[in-house]
PDB file of N, CA and C in Angstrom:
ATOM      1  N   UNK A   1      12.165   7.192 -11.446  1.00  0.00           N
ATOM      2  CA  UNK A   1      11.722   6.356 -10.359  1.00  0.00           C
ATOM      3  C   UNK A   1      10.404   6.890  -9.814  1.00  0.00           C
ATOM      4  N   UNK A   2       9.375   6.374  -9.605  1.00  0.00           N
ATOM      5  CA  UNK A   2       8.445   6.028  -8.549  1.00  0.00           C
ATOM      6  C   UNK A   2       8.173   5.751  -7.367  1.00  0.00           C
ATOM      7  N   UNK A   3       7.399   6.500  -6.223  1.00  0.00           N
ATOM      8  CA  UNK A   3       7.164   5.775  -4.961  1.00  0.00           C
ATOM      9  C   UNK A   3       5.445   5.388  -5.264  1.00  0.00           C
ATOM     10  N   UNK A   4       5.526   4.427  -4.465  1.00  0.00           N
ATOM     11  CA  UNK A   4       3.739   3.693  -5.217  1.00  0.00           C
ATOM     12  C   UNK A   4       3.666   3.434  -3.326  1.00  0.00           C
ATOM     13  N   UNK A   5       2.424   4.217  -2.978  1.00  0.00           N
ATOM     14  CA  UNK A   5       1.840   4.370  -1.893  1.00  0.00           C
ATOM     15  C   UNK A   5       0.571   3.285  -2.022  1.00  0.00           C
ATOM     16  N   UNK A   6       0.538   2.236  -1.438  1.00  0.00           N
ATOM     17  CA  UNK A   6      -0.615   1.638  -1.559  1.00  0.00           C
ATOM     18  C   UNK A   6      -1.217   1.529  -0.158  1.00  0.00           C
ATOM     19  N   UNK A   7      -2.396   1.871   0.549  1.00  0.00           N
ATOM     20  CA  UNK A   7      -3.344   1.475   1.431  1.00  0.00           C
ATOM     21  C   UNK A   7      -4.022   0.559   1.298  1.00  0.00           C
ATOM     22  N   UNK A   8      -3.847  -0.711   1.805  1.00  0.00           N
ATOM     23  CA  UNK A   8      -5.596  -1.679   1.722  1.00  0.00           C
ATOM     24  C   UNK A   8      -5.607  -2.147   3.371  1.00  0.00           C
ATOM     25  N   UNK A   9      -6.400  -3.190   2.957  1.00  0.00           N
ATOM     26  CA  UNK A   9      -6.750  -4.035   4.202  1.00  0.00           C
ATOM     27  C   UNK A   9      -5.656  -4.521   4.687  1.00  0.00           C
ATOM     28  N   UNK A  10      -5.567  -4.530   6.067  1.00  0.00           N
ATOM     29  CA  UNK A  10      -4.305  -5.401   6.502  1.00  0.00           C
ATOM     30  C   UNK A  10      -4.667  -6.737   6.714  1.00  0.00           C
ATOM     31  N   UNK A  11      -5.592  -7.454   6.625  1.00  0.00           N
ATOM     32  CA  UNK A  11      -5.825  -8.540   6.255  1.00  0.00           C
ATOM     33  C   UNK A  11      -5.051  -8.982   4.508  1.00  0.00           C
ATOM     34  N   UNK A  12      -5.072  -7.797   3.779  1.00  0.00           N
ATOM     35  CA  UNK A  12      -4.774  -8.003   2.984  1.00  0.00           C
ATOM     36  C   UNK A  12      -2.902  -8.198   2.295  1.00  0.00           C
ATOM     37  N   UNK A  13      -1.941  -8.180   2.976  1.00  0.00           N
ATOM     38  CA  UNK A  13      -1.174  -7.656   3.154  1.00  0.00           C
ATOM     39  C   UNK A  13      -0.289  -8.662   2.647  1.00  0.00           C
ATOM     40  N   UNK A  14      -0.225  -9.976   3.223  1.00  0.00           N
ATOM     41  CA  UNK A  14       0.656 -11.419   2.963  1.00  0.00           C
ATOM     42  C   UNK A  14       0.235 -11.334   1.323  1.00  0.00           C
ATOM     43  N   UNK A  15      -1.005 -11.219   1.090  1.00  0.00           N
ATOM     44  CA  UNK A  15      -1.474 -11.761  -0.260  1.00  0.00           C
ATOM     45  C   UNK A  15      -0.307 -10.434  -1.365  1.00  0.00           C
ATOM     46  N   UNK A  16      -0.842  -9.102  -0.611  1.00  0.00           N
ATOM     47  CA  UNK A  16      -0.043  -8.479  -1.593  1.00  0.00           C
ATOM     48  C   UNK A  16       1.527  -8.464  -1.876  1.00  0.00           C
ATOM     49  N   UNK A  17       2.222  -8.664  -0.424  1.00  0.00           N
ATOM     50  CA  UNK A  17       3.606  -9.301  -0.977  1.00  0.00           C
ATOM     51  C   UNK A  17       4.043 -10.640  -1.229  1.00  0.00           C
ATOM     52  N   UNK A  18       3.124 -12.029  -1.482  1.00  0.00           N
ATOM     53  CA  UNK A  18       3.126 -13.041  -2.631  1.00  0.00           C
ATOM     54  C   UNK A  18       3.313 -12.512  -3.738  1.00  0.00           C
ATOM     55  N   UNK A  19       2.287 -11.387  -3.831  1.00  0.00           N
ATOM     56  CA  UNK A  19       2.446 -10.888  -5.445  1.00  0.00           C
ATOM     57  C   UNK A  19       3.897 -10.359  -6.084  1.00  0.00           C
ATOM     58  N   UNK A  20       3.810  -9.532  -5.145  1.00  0.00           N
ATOM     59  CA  UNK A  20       4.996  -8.458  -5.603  1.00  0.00           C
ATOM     60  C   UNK A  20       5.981  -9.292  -5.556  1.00  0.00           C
ATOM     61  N   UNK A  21       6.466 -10.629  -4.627  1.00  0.00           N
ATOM     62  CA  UNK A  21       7.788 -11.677  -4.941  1.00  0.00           C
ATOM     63  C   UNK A  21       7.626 -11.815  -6.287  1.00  0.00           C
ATOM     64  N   UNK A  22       5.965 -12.600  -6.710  1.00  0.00           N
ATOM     65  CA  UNK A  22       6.059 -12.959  -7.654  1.00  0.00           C
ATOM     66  C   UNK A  22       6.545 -12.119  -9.078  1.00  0.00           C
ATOM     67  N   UNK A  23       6.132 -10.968  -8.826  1.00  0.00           N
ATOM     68  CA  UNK A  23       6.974 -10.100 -10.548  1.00  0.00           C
ATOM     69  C   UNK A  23       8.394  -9.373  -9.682  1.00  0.00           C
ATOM     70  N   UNK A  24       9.157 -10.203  -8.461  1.00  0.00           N
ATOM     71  CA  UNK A  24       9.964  -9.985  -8.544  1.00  0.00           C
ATOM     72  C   UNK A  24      10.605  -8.766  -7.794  1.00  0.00           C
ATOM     73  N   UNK A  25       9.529  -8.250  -6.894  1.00  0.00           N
ATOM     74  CA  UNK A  25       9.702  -6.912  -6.205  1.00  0.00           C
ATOM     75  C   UNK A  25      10.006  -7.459  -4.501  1.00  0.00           C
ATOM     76  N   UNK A  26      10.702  -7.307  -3.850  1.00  0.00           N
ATOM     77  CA  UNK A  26      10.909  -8.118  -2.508  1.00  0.00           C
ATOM     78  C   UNK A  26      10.958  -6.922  -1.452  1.00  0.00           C
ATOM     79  N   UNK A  27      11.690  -5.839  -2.363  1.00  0.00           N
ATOM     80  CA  UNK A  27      11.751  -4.396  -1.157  1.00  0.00           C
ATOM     81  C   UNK A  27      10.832  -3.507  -0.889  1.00  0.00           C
ATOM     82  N   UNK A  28      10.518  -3.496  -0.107  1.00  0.00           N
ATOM     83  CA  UNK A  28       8.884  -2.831   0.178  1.00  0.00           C
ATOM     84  C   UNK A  28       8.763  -1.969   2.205  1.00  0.00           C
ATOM     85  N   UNK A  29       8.322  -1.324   2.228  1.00  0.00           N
ATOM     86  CA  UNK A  29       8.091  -0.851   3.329  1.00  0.00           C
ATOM     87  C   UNK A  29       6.353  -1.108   3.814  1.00  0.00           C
ATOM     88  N   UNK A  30       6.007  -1.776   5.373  1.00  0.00           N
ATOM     89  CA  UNK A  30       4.759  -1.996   5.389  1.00  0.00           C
ATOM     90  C   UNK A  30       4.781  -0.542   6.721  1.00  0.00           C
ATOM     91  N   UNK A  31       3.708  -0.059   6.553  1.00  0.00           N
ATOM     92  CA  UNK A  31       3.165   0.693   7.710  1.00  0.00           C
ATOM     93  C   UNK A  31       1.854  -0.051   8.080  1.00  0.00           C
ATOM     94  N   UNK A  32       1.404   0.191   9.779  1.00  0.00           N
ATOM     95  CA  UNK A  32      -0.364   0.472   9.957  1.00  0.00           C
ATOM     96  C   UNK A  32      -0.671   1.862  10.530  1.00  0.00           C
ATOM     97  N   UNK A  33      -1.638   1.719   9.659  1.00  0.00           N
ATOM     98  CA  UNK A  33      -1.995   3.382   9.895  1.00  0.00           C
ATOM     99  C   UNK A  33      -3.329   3.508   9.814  1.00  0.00           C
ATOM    100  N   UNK A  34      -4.176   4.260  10.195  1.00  0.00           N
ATOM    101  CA  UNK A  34      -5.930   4.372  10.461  1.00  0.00           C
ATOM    102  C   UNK A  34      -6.247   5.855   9.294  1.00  0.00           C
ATOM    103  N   UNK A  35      -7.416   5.341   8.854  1.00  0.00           N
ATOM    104  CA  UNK A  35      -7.891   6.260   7.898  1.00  0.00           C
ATOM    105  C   UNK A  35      -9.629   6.205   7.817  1.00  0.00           C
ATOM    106  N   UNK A  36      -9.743   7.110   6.829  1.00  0.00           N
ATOM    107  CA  UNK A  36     -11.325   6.870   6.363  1.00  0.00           C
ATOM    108  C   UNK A  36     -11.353   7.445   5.016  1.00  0.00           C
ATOM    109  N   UNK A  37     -12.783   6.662   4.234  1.00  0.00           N
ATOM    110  CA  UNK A  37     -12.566   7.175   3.083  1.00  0.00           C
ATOM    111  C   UNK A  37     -13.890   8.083   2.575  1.00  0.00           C
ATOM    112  N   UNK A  38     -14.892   7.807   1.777  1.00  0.00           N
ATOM    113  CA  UNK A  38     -15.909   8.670   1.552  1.00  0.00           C
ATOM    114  C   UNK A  38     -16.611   8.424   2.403  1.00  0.00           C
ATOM    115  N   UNK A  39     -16.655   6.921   2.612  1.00  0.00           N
ATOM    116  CA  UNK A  39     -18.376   6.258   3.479  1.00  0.00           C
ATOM    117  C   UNK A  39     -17.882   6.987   4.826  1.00  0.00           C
ATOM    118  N   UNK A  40     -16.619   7.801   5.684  1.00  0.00           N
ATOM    119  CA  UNK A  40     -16.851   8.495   6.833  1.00  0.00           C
ATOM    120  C   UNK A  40     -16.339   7.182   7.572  1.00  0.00           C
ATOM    121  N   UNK A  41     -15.903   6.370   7.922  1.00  0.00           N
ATOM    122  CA  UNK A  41     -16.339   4.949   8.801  1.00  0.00           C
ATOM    123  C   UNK A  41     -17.293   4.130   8.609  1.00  0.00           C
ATOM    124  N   UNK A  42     -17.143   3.534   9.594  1.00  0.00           N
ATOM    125  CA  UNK A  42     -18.840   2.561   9.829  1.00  0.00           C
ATOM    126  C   UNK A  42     -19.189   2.627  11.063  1.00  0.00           C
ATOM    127  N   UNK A  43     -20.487   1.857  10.997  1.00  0.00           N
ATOM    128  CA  UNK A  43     -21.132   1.914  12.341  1.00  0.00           C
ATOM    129  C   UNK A  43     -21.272   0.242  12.748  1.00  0.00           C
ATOM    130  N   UNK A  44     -21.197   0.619  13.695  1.00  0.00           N
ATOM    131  CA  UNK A  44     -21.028  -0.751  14.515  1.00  0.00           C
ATOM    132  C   UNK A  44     -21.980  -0.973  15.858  1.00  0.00           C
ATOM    133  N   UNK A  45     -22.211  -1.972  16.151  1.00  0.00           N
ATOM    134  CA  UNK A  45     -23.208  -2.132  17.610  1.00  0.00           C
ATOM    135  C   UNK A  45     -22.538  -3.165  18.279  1.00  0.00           C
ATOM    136  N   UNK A  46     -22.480  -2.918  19.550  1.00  0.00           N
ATOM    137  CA  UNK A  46     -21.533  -3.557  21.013  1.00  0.00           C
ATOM    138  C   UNK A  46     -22.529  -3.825  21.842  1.00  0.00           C
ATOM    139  N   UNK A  47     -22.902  -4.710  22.476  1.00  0.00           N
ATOM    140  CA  UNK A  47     -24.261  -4.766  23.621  1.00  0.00           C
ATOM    141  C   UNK A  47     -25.191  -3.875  23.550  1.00  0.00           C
ATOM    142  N   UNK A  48     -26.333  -3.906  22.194  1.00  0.00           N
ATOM    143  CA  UNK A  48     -26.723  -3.151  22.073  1.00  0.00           C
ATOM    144  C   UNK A  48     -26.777  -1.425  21.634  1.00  0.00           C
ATOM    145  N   UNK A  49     -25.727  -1.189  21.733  1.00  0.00           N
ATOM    146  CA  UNK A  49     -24.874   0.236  21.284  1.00  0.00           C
ATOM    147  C   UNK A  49     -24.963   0.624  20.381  1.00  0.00           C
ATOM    148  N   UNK A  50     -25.014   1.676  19.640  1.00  0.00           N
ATOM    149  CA  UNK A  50     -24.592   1.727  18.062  1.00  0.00           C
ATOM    150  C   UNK A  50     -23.536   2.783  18.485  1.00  0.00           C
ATOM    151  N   UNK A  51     -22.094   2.135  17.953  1.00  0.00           N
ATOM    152  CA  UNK A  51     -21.259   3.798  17.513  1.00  0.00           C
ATOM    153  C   UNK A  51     -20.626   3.788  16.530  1.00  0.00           C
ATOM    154  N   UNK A  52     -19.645   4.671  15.905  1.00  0.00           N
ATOM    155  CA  UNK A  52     -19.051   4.809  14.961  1.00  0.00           C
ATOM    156  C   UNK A  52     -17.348   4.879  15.414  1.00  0.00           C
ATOM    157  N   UNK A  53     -17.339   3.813  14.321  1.00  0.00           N
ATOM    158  CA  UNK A  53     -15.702   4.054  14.007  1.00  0.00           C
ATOM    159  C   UNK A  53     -15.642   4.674  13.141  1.00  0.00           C
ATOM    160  N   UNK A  54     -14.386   5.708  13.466  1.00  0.00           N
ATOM    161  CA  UNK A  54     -14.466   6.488  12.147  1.00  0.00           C
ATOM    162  C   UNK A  54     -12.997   6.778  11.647  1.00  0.00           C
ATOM    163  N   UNK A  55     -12.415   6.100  12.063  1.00  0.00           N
ATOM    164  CA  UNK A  55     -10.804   5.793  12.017  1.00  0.00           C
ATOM    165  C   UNK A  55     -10.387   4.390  11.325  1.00  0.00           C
ATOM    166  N   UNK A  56     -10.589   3.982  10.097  1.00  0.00           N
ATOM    167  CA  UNK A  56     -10.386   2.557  10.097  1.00  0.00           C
ATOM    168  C   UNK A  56      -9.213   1.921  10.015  1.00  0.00           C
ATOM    169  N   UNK A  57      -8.403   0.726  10.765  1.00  0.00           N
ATOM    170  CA  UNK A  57      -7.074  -0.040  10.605  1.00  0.00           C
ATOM    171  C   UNK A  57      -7.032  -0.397   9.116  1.00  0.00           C
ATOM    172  N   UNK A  58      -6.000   0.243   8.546  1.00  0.00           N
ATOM    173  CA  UNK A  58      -5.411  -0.003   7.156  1.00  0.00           C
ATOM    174  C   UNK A  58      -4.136  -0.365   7.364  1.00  0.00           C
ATOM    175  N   UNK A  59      -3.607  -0.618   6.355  1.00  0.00           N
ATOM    176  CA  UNK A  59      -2.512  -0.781   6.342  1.00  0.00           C
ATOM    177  C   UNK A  59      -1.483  -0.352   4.612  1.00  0.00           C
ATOM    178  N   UNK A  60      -0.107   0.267   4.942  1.00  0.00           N
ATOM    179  CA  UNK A  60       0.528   0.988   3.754  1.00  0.00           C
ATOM    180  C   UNK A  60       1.618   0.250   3.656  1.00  0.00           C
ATOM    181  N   UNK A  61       1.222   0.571   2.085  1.00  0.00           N
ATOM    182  CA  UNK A  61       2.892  -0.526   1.796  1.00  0.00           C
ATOM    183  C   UNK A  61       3.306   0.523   0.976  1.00  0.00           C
ATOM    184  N   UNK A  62       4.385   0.729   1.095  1.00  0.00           N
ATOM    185  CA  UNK A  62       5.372   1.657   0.059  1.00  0.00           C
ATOM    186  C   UNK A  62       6.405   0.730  -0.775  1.00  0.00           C
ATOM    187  N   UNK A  63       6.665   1.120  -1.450  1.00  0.00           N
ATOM    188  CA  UNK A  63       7.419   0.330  -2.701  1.00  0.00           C
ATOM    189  C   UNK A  63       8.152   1.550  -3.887  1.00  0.00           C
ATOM    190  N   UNK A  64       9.373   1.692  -4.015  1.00  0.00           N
ATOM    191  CA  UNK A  64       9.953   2.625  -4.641  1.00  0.00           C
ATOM    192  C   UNK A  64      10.512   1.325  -6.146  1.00  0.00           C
ATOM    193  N   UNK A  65      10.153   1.874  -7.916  1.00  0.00           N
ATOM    194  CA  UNK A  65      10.487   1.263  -8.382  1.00  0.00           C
ATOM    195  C   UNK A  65      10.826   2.193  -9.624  1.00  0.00           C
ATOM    196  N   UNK A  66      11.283   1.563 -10.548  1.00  0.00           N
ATOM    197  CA  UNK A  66      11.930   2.508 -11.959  1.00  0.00           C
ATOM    198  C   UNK A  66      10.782   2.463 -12.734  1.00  0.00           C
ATOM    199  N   UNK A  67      10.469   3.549 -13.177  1.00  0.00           N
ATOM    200  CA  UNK A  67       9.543   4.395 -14.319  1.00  0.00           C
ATOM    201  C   UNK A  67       8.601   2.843 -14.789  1.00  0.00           C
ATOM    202  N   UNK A  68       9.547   2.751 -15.431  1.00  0.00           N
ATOM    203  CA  UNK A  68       8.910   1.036 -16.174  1.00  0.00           C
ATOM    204  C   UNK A  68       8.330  -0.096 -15.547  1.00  0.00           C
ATOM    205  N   UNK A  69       8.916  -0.100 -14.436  1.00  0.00           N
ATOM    206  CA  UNK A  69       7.913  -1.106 -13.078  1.00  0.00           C
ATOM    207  C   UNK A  69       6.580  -0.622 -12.895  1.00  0.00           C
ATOM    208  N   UNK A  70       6.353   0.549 -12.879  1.00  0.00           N
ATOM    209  CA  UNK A  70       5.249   1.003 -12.036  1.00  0.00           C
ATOM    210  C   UNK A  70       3.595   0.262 -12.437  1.00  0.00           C
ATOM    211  N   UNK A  71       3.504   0.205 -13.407  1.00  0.00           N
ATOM    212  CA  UNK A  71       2.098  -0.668 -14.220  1.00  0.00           C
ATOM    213  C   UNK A  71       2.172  -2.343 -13.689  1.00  0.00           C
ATOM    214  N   UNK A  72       2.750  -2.923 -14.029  1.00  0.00           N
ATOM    215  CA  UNK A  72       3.207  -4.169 -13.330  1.00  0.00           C
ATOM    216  C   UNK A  72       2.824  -4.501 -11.797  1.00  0.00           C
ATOM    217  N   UNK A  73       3.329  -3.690 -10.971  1.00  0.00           N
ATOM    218  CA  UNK A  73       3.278  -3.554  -9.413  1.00  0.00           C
ATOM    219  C   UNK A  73       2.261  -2.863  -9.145  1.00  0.00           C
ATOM    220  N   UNK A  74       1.457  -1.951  -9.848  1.00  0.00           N
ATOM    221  CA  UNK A  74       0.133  -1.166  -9.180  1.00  0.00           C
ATOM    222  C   UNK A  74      -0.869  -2.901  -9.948  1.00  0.00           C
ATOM    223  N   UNK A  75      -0.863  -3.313 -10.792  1.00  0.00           N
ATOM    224  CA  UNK A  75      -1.358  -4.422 -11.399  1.00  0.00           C
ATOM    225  C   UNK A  75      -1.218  -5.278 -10.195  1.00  0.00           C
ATOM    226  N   UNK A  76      -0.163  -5.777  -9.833  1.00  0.00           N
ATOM    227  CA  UNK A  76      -0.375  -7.123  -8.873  1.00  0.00           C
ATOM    228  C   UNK A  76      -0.490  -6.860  -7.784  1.00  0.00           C
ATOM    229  N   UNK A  77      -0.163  -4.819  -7.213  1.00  0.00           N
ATOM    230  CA  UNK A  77      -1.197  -4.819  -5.884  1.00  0.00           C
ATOM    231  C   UNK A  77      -2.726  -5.022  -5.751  1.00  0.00           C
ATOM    232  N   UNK A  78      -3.214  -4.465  -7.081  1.00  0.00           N
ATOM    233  CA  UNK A  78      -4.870  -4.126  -7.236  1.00  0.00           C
ATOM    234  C   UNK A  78      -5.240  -5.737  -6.962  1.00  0.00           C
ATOM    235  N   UNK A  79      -4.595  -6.099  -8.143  1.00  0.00           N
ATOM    236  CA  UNK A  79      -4.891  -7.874  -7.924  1.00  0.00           C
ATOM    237  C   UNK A  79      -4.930  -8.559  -6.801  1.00  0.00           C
ATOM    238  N   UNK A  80      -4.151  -8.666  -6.092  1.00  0.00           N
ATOM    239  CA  UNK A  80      -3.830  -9.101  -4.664  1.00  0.00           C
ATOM    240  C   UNK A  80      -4.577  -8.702  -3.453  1.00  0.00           C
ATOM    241  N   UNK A  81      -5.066  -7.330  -3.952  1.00  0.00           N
ATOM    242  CA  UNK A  81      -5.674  -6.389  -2.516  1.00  0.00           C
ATOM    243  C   UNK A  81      -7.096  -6.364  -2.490  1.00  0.00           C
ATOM    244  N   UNK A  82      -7.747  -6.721  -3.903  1.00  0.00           N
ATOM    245  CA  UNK A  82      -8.897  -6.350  -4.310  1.00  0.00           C
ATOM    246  C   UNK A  82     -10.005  -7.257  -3.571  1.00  0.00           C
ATOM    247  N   UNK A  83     -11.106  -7.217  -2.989  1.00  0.00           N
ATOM    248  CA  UNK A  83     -12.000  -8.160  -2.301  1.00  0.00           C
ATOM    249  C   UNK A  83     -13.569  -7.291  -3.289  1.00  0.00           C
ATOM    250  N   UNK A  84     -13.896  -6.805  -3.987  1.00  0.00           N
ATOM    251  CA  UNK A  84     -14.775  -6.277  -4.318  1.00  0.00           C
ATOM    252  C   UNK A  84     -15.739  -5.024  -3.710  1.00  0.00           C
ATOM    253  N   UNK A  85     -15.411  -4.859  -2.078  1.00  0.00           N
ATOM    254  CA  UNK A  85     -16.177  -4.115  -1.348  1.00  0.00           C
ATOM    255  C   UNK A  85     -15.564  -3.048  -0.927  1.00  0.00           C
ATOM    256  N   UNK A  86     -16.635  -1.726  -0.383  1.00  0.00           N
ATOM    257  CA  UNK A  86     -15.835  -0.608  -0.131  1.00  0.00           C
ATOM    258  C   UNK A  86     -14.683  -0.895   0.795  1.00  0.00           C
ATOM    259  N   UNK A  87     -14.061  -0.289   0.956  1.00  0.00           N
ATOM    260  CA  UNK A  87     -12.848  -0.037   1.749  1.00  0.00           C
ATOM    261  C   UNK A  87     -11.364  -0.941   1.408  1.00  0.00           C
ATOM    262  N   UNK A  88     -11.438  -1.549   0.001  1.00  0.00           N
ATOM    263  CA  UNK A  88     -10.450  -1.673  -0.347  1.00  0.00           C
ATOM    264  C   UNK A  88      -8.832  -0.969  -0.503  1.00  0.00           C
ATOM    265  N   UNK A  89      -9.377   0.105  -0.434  1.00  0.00           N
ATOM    266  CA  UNK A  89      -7.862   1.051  -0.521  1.00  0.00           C
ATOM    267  C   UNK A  89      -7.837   1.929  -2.035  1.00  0.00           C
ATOM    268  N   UNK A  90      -6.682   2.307  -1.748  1.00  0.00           N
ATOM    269  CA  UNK A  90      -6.249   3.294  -2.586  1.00  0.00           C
ATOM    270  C   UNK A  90      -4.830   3.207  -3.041  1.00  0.00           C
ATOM    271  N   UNK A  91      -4.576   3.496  -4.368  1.00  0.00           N
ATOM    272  CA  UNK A  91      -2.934   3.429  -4.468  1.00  0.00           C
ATOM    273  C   UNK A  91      -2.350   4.974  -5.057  1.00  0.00           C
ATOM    274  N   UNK A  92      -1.635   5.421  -4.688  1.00  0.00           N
ATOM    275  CA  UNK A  92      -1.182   6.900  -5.271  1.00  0.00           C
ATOM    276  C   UNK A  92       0.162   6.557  -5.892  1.00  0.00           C
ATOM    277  N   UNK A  93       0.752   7.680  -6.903  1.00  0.00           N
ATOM    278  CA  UNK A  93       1.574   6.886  -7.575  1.00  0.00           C
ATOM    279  C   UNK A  93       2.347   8.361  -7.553  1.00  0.00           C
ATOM    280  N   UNK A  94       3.921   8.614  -7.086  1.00  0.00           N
ATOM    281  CA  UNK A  94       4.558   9.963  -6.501  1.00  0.00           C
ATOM    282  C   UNK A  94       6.116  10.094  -7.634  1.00  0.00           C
ATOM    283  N   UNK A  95       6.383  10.844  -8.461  1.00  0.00           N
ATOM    284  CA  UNK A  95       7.725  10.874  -8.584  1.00  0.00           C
ATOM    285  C   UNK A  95       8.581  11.073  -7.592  1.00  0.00           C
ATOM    286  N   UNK A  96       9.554  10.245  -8.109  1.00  0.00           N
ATOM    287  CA  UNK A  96      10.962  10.145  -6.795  1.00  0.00           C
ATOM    288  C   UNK A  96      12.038  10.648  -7.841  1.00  0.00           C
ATOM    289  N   UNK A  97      12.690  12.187  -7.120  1.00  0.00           N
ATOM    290  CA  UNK A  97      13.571  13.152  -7.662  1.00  0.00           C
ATOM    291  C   UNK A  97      15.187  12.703  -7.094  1.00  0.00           C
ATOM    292  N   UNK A  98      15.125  11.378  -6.508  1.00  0.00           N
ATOM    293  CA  UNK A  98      16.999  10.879  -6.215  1.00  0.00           C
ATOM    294  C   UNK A  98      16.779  10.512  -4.860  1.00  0.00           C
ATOM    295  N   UNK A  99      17.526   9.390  -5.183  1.00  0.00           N
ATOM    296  CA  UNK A  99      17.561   8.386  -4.043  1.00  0.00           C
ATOM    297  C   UNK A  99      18.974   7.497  -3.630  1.00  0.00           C
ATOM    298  N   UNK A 100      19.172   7.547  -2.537  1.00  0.00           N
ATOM    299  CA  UNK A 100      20.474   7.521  -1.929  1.00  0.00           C
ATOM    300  C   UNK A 100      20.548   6.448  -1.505  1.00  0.00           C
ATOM    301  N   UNK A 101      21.738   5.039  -1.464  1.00  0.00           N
ATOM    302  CA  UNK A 101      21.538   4.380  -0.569  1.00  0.00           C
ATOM    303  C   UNK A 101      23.228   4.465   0.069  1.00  0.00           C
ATOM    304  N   UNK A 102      22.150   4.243   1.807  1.00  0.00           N
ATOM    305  CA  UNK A 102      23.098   4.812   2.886  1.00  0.00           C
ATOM    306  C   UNK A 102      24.661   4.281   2.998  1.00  0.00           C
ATOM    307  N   UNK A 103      24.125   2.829   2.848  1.00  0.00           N
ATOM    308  CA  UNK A 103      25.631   1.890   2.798  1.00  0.00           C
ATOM    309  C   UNK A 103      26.629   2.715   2.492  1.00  0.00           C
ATOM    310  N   UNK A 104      26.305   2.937   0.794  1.00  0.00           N
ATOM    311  CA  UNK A 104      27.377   3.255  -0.015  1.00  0.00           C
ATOM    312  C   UNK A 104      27.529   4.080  -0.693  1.00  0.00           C
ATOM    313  N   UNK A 105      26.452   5.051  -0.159  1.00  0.00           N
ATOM    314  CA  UNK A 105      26.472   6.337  -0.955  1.00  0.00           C
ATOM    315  C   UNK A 105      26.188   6.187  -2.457  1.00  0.00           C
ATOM    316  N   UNK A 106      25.430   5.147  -3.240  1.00  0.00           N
ATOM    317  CA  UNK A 106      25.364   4.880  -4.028  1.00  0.00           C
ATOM    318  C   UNK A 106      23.906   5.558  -4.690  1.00  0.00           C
ATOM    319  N   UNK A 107      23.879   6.384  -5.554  1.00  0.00           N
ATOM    320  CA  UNK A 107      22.346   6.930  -6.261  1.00  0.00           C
ATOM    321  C   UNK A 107      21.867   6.457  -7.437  1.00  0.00           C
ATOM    322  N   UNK A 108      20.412   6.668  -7.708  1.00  0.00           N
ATOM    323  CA  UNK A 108      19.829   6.402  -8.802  1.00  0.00           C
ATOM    324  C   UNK A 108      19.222   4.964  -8.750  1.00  0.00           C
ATOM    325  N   UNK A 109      19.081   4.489  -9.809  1.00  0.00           N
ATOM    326  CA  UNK A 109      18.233   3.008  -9.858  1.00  0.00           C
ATOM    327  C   UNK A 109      18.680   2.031  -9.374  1.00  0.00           C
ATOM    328  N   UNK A 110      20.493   2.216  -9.279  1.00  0.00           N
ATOM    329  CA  UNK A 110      21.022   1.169  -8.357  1.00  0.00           C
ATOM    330  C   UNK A 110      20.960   1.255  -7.201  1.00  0.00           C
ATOM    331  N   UNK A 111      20.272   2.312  -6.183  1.00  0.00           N
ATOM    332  CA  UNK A 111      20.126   2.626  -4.943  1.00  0.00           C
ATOM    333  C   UNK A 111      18.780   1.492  -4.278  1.00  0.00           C
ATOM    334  N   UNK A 112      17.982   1.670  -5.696  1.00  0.00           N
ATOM    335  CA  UNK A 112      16.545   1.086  -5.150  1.00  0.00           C
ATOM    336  C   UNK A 112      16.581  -0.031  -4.384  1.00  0.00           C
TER     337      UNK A 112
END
C-alpha cells in the first residue's frame, strides 16, 4: 500500500476528485494548509503597497491505495490539478507499513 500526498491549488480540488471518482477512488482525505515552494511566495500590491506573501493557500489531498493503484491516481491527479503555471503543487508518494480499520479491526487492503 501507498499514501499519495498531493498539494495543489484549492481552486483545484472539485476537478481533482471528479477524477479520482472517475478511476474509481472515492476515499480521500482533503486538508488546507499554506506553503511555499522555490519562487519563496509572491509579491503582491494593495493601495499602492508592495508586500509579500510568503505563505501560499494550498490545499492536500491524501489518498491511501494498493501498490498497483498508485500510477493511475498520481495520473488523474497531475491531470486534474495541472494549469501549466508555477505553483501547481507537488505529489509525494510514501509506503504504508499496515493499516487498521477502526470499525472492525480489520487490516491490510481490505482496511483501505
Amino acid at each position: 500500500m501507498q499514501l499519495i500526498h498531493a498539494i495543489i491549488r484549492s481552486s483545484k480540488v472539485e476537478d481533482v476528485k471528479h477524477a479520482l471518482e472517475g478511476i474509481g477512488k472515492v476515499s480521500l482525505t482533503i486538508t488546507d494548509v499554506k506553503g511555499r515552494g522555490q519562487q519563496k511566495g509572491i509579491k503582491q500590491q494593495w493601495r499602492g503597497s508592495e508586500y509579500v506573501l510568503d505563505l501560499i493557500p494550498k490545499s492536500k489531498i491524501e489518498i491511501v491505495v494498493p501498490d498497483g493503484d498508485v500510477d493511475p491516481v498520481v495520473d488523474a491527479i497531475c491531470e486534474a490539478a495541472r494549469t501549466g503555471q508555477v505553483g501547481d503543487g507537488k505529489i509525494f508518494v510514501v509506503p504504508v507499513t499496515r493499516t487498521i480499520r477502526v470499525r472492525t479491526g480489520e487490516e491490510g487492503d481490505g482496511a483501505i
